[in-house]
Protein backbone atom coordinates (compact mmCIF):
# COMPACT_ATOMS: atom_id res chain seq x y z
CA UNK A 1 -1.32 4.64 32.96
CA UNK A 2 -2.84 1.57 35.12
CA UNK A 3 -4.17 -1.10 32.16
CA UNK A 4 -1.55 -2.29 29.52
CA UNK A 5 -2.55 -4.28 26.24
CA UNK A 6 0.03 -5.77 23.55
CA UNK A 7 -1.43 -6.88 20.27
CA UNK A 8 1.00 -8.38 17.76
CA UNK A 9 0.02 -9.03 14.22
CA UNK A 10 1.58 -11.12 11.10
CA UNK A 11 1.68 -7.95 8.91
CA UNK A 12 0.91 -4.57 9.10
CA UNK A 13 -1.87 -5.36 6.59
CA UNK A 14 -3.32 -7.12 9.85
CA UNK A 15 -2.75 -4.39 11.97
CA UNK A 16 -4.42 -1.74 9.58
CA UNK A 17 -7.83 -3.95 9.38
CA UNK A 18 -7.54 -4.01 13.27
CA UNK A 19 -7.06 -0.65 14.15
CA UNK A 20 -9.20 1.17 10.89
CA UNK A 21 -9.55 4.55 11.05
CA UNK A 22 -7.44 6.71 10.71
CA UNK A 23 -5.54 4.25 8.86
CA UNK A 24 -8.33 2.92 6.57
CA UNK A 25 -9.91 5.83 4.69
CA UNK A 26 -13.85 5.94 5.51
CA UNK A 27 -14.82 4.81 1.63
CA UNK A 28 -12.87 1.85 2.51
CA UNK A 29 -15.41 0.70 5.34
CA UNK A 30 -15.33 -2.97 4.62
CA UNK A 31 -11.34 -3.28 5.31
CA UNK A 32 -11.46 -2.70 8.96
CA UNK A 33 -12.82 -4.72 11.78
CA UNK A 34 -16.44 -3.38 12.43
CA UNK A 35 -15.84 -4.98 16.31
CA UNK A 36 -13.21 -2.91 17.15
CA UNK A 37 -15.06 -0.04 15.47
CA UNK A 38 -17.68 -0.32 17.88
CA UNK A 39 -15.67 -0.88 20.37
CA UNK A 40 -13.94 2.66 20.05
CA UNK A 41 -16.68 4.11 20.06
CA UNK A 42 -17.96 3.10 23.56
CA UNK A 43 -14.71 3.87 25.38
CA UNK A 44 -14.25 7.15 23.49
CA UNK A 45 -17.31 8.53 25.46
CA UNK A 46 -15.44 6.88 28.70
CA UNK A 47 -11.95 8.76 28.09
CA UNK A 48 -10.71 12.24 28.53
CA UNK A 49 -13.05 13.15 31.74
CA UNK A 50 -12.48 14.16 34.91
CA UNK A 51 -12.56 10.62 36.31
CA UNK A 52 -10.20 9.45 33.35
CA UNK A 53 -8.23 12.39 32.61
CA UNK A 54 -5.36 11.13 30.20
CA UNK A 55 -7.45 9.08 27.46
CA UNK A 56 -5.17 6.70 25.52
CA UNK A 57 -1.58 6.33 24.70
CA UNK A 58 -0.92 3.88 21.23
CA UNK A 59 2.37 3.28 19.63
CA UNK A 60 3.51 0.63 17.11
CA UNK A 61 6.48 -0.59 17.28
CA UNK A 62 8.53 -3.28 14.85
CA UNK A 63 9.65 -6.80 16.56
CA UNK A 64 12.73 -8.14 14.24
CA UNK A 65 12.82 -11.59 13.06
């Protein structure tokens, strides 16, 4: 991998609008962020090809208080 993010949230309420789908069921289209929507879209079609061969790695993890 050679680019990193880290994107904390105050619940995982926050986290579901954020990421969407799969988490948010398609007949719930208003509860996720339409930004990051469109934003998966255009890297999608930039991941997984012979210049960028391993896509995307995402894992959630819990911080205790």
């Amino acid at each position: 991998m050679q680019v990193g993010f880290l994107v904390t949230f105050q619940s995982e309420g926050d986290r579901n609008f954020y990421v969407g789908q799969p988490l948010i069921d398609e007949k719930f289209a208003d509860l996720y962020d339409p930004a990051h929507f469109e934003f998966k879209k255009f890297v999608g079609g930039l991941l997984d090809t012979p210049v960028v061969p391993n896509g995307v790695f995402v894992f959630d993890f819990t911080v205790g208080r």
